[in-house]
N, C-alpha and C. Protein backbone atom coordinates (compact mmCIF):
# COMPACT_ATOMS: atom_id res chain seq x y z
N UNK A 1 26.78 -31.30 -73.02
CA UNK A 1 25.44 -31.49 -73.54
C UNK A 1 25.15 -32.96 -73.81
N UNK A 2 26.02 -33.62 -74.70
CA UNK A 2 25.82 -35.28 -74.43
C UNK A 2 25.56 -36.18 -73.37
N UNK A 3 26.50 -35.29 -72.34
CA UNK A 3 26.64 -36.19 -70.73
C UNK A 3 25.07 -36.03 -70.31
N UNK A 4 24.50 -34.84 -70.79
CA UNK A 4 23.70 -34.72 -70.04
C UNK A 4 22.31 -35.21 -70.59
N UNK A 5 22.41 -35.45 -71.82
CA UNK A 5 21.41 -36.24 -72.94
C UNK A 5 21.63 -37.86 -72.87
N UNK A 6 22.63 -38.31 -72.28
CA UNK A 6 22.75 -39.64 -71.63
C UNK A 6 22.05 -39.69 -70.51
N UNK A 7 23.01 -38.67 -69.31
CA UNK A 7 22.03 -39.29 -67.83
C UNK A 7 20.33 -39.17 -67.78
N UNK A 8 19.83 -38.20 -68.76
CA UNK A 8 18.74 -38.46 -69.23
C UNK A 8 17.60 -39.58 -69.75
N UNK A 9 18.65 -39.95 -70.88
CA UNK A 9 18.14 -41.60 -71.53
C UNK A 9 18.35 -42.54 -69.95
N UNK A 10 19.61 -42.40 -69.15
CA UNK A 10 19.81 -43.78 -68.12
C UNK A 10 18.56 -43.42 -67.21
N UNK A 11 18.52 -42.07 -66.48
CA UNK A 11 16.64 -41.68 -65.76
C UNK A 11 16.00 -42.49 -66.05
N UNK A 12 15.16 -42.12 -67.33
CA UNK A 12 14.48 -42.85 -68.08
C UNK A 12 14.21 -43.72 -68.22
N UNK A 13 15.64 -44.67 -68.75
CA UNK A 13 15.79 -46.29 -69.01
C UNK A 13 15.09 -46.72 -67.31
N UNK A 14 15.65 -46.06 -66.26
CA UNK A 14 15.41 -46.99 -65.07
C UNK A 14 14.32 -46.44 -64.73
N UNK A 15 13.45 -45.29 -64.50
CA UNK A 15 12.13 -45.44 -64.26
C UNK A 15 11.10 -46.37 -65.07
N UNK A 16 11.11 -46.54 -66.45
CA UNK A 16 11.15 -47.65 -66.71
C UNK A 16 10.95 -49.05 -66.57
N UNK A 17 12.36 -49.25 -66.20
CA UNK A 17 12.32 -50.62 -65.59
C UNK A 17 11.32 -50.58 -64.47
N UNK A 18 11.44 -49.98 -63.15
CA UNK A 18 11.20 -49.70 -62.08
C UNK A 18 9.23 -49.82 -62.34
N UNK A 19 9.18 -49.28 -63.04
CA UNK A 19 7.52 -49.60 -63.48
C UNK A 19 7.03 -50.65 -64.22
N UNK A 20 7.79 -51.12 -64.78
CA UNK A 20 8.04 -52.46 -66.19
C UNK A 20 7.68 -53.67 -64.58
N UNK A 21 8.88 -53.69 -63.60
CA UNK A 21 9.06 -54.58 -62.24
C UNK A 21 7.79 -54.24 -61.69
N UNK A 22 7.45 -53.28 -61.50
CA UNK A 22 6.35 -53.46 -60.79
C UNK A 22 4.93 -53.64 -61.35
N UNK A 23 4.84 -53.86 -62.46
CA UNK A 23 3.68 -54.75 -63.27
C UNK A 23 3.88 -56.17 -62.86
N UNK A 24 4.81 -56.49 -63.75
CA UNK A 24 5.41 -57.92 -63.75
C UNK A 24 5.05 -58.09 -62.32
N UNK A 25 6.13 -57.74 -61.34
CA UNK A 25 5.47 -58.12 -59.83
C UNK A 25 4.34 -58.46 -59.66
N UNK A 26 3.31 -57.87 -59.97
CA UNK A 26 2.18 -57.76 -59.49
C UNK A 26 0.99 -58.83 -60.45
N UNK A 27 1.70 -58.92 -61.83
CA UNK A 27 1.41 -60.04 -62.58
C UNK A 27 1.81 -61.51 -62.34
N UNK A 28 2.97 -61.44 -61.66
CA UNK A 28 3.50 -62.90 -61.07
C UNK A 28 2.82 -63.04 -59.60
N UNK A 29 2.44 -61.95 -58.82
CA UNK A 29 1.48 -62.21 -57.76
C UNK A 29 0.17 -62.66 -57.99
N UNK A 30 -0.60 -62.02 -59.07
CA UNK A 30 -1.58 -63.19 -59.60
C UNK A 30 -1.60 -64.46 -60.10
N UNK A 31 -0.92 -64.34 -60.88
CA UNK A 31 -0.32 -65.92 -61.18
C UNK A 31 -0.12 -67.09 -60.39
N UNK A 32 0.48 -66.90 -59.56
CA UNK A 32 1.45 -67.66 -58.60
C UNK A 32 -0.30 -67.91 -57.57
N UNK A 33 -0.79 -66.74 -57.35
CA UNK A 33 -2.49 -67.53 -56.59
C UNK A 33 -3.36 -67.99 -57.45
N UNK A 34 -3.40 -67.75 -58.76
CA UNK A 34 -4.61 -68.50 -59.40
C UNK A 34 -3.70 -70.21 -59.08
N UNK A 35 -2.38 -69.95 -60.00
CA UNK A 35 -1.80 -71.39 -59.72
C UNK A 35 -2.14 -72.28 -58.73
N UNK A 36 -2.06 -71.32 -57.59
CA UNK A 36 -2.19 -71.86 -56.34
C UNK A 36 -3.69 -72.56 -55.52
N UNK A 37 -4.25 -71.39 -56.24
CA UNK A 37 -5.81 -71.74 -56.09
C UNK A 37 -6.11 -73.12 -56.77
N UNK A 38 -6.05 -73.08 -58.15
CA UNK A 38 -6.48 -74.47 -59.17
C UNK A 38 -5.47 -75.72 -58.23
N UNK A 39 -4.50 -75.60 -57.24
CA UNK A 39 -4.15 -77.07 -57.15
C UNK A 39 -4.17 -77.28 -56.28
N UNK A 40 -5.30 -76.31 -55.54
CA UNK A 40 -5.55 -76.96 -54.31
C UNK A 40 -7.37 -76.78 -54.15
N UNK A 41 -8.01 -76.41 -55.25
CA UNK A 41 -9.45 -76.55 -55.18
C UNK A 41 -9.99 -77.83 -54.95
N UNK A 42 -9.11 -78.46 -55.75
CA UNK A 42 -9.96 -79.96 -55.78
C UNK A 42 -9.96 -80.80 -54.23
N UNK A 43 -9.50 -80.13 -52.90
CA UNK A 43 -9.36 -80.48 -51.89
C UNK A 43 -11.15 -79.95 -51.03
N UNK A 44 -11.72 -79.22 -51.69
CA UNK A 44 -13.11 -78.69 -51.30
C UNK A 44 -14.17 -79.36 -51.51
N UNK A 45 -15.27 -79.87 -50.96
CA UNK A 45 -16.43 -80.24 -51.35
C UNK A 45 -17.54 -79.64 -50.83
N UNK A 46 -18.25 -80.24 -51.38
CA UNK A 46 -19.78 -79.29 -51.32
C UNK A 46 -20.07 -80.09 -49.49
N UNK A 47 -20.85 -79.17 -48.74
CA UNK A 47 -21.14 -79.51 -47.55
C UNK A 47 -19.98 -79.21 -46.26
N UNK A 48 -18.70 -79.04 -46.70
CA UNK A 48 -17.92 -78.33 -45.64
C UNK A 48 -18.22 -77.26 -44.95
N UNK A 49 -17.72 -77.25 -43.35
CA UNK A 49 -17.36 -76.02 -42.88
C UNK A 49 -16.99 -74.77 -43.33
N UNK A 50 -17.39 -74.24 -43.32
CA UNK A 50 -16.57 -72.72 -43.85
C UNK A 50 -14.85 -72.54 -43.46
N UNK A 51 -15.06 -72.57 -41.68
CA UNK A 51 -13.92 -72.71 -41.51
C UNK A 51 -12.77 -73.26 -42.26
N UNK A 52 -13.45 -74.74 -42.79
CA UNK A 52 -12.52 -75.62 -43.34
C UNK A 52 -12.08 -75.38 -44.97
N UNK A 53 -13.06 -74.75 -45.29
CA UNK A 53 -12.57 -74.35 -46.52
C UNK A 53 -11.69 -72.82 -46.68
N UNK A 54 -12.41 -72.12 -45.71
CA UNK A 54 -11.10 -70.66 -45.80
C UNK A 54 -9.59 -70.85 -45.63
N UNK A 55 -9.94 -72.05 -44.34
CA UNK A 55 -8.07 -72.81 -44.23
C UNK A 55 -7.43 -73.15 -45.34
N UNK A 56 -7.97 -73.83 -45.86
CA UNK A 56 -7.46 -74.19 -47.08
C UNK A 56 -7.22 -73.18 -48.44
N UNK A 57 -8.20 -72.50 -48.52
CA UNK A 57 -7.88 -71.42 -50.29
C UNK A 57 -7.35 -70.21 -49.62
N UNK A 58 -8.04 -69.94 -48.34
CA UNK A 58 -7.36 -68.23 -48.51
C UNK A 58 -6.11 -68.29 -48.43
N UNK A 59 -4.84 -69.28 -48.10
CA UNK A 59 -3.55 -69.22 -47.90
C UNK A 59 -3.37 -69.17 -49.55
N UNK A 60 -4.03 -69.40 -50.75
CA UNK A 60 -3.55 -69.56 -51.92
C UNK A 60 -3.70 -68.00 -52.23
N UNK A 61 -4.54 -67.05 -51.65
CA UNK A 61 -4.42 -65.62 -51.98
C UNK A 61 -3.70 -64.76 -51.07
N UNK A 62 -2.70 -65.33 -50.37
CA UNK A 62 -1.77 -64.50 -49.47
C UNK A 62 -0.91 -62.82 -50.21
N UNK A 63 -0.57 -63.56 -51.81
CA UNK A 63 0.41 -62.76 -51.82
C UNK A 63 -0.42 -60.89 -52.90
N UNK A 64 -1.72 -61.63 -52.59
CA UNK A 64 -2.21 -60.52 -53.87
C UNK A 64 -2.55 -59.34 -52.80
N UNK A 65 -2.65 -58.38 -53.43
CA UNK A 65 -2.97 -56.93 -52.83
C UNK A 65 -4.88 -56.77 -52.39
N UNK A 66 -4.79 -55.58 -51.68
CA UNK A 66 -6.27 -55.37 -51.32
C UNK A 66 -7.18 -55.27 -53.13
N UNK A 67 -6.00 -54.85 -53.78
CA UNK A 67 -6.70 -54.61 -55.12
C UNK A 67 -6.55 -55.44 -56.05
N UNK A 68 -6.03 -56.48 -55.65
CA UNK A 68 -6.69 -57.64 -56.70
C UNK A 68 -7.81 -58.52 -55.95
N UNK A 69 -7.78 -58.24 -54.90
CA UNK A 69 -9.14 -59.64 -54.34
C UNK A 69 -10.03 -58.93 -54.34
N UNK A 70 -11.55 -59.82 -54.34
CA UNK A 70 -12.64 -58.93 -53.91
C UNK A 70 -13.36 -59.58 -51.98
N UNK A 71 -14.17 -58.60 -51.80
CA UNK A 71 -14.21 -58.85 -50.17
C UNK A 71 -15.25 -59.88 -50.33
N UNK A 72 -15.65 -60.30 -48.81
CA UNK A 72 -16.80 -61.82 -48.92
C UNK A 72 -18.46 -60.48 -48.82
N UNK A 73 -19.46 -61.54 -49.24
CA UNK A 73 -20.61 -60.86 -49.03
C UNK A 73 -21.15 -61.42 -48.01
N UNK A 74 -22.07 -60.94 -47.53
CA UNK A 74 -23.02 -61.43 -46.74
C UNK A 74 -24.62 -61.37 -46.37
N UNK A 75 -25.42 -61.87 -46.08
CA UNK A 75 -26.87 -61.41 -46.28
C UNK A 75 -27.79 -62.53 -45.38
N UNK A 76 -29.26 -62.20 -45.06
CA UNK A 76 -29.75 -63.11 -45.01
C UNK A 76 -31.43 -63.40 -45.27
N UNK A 77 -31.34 -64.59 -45.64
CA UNK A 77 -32.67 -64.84 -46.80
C UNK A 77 -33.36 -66.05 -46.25
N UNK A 78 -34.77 -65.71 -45.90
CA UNK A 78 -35.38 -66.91 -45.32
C UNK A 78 -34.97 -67.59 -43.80
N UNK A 79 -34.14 -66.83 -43.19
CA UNK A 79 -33.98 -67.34 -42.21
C UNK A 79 -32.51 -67.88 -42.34
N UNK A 80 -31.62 -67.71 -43.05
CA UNK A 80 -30.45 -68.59 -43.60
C UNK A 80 -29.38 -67.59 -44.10
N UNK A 81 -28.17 -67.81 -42.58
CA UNK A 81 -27.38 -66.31 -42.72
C UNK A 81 -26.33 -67.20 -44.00
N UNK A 82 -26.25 -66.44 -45.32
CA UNK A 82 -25.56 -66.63 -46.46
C UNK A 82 -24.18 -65.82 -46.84
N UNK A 83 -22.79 -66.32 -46.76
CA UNK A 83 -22.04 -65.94 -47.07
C UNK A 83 -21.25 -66.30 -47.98
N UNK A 84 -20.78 -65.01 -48.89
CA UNK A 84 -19.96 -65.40 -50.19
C UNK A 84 -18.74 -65.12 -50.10
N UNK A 85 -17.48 -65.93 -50.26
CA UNK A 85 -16.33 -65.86 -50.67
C UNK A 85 -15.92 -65.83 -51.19
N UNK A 86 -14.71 -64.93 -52.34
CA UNK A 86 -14.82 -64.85 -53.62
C UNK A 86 -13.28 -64.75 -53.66
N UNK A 87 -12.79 -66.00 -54.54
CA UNK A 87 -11.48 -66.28 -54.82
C UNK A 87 -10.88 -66.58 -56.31
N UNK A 88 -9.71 -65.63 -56.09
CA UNK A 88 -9.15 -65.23 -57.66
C UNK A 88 -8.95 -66.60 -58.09
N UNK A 89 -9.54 -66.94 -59.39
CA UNK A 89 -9.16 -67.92 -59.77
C UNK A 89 -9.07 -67.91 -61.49
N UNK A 90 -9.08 -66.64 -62.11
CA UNK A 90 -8.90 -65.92 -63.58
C UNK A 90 -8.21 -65.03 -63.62
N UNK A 91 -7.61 -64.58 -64.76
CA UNK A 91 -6.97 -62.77 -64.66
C UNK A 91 -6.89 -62.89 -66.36
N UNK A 92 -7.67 -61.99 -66.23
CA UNK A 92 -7.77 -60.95 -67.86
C UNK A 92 -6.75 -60.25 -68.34
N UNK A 93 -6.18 -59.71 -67.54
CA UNK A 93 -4.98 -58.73 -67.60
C UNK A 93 -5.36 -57.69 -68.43
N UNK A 94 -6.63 -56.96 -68.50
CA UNK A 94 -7.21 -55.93 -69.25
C UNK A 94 -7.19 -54.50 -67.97
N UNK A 95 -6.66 -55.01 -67.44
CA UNK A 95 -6.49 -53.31 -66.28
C UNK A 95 -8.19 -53.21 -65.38
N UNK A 96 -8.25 -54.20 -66.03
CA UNK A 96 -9.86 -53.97 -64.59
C UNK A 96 -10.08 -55.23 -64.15
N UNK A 97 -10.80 -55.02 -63.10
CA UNK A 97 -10.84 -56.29 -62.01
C UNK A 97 -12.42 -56.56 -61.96
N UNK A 98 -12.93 -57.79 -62.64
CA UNK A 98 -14.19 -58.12 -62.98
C UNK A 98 -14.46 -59.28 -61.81
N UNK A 99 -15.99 -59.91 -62.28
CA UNK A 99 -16.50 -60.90 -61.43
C UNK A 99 -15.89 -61.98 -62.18
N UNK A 100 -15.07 -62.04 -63.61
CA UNK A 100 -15.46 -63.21 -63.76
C UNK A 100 -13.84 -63.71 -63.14
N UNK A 101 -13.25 -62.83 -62.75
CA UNK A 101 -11.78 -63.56 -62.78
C UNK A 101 -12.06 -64.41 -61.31
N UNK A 102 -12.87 -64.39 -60.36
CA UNK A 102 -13.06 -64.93 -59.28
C UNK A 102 -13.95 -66.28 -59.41
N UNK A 103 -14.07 -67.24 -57.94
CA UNK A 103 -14.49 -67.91 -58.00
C UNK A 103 -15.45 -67.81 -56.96
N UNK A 104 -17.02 -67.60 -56.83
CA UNK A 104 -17.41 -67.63 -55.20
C UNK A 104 -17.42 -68.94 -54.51
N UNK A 105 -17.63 -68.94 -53.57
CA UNK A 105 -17.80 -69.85 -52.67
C UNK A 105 -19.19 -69.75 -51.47
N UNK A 106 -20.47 -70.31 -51.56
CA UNK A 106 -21.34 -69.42 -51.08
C UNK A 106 -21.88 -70.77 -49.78
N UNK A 107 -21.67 -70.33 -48.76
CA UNK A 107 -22.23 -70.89 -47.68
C UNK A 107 -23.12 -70.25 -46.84
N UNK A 108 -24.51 -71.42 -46.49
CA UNK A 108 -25.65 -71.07 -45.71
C UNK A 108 -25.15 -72.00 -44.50
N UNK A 109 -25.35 -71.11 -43.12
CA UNK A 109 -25.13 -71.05 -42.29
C UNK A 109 -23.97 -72.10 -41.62
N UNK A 110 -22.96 -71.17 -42.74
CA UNK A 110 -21.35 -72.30 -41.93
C UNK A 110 -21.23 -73.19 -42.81
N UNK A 111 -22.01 -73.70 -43.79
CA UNK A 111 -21.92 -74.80 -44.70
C UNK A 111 -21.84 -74.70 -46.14
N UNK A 112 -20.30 -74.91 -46.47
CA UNK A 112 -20.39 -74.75 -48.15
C UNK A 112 -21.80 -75.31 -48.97
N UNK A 113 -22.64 -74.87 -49.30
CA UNK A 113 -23.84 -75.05 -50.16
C UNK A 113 -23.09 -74.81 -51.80
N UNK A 114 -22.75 -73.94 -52.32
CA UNK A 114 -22.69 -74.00 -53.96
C UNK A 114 -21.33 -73.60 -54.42
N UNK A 115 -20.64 -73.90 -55.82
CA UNK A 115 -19.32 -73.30 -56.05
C UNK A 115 -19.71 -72.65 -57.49
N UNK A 116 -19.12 -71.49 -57.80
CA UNK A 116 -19.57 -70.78 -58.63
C UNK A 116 -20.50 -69.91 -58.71
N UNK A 117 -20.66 -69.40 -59.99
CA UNK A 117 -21.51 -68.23 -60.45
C UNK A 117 -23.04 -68.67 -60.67
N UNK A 118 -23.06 -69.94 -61.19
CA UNK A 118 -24.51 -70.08 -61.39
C UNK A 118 -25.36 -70.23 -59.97
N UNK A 119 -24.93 -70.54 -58.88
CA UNK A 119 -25.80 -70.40 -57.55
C UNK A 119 -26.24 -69.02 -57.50
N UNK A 120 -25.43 -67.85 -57.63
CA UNK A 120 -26.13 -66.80 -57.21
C UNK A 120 -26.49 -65.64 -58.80
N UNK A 121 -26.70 -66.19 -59.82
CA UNK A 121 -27.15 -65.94 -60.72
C UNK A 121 -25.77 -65.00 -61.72
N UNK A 122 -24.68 -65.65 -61.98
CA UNK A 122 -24.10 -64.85 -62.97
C UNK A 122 -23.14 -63.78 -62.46
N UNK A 123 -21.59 -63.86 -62.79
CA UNK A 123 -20.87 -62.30 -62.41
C UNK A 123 -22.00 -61.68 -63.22
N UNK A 124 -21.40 -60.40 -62.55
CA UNK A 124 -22.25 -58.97 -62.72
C UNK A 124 -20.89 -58.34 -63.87
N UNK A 125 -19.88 -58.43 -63.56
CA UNK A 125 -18.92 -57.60 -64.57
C UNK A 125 -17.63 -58.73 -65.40
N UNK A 126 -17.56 -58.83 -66.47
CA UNK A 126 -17.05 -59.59 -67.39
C UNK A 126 -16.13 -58.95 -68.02
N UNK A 127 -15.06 -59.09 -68.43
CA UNK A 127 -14.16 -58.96 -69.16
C UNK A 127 -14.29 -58.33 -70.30
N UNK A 128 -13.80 -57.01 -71.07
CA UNK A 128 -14.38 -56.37 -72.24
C UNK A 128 -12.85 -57.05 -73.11
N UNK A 129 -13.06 -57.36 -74.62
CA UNK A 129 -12.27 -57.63 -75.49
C UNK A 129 -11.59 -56.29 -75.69
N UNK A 130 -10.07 -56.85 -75.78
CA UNK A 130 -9.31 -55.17 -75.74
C UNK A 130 -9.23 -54.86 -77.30
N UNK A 131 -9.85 -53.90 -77.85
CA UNK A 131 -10.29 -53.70 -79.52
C UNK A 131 -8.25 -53.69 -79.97
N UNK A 132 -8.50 -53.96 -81.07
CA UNK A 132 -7.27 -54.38 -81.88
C UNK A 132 -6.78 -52.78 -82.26
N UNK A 133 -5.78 -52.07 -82.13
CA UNK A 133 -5.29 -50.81 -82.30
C UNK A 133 -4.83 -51.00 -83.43
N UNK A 134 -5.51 -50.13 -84.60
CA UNK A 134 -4.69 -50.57 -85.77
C UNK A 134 -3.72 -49.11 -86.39
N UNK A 135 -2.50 -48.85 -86.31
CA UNK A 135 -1.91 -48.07 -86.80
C UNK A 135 -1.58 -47.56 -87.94
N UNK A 136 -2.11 -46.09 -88.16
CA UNK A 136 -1.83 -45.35 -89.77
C UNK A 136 -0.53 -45.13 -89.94
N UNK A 137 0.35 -45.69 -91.14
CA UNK A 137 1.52 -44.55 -91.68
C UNK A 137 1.27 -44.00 -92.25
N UNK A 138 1.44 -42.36 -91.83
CA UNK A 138 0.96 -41.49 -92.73
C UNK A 138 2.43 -41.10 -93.69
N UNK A 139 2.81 -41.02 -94.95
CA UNK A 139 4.31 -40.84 -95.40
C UNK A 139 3.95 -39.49 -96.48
């Protein structure tokens, strides 16, 4: 009965871990691209190629999943085909994936035009404060 109330706790202990690793993983995969992103932004300016700027940042989001990035937009207004690129460059670590953790990148026709949120008016989804859990002892 002990042996078997041990290999129990060791199960346990290692599913566990095994889920504990694969947070962390996936927390050091964000990390490691925002890092990556911030030290190599300052290589961008306003008026580039598109081309020339995807060369450059999207290699900083290689290692994140389909579910941490968000996809590019696209549209067109006035005659002026507009595309947005949107690169992790925040993490909340609140279990949801908002506008603000990104950075866009918005080019009219092939040409970086604006960086950020205020060109196209504001993320749409922001980060909620995670409320403080306060625990009863009941004795």
């Amino acid at each position: 009965m002990k042996n078997l109330k041990n290999m129990k706790t060791t199960v346990m202990c290692g599913v566990v871990l095994m889920v504990s690793s694969f947070f962390c993983g996936c927390s050091n995969r964000v990390g490691t691209a925002i890092s990556y992103y911030h030290a190599t932004r300052s290589q961008i300016q306003l008026g580039m190629d598109k081309d020339n700027v995807l060369m450059i940042l999207e290699p900083t989001q290689e290692g994140l999943s389909l579910r941490q990035t968000r996809g590019p937009e696209q549209y067109t207004q006035d005659g002026v085909h507009v595309e947005i690129h949107f690169f992790r460059s925040h993490a909340n670590y609140d279990k949801i994936l908002t506008d603000d953790e990104f950075t866009p990148y918005v080019f009219h026709d092939g040409k970086l035009q604006a960086i950020g949120w205020t060109a196209i008016g504001g993320p749409k989804t922001q980060a909620q404060p995670i409320p403080e859990q306060h625990i009863t002892i009941i004795r």
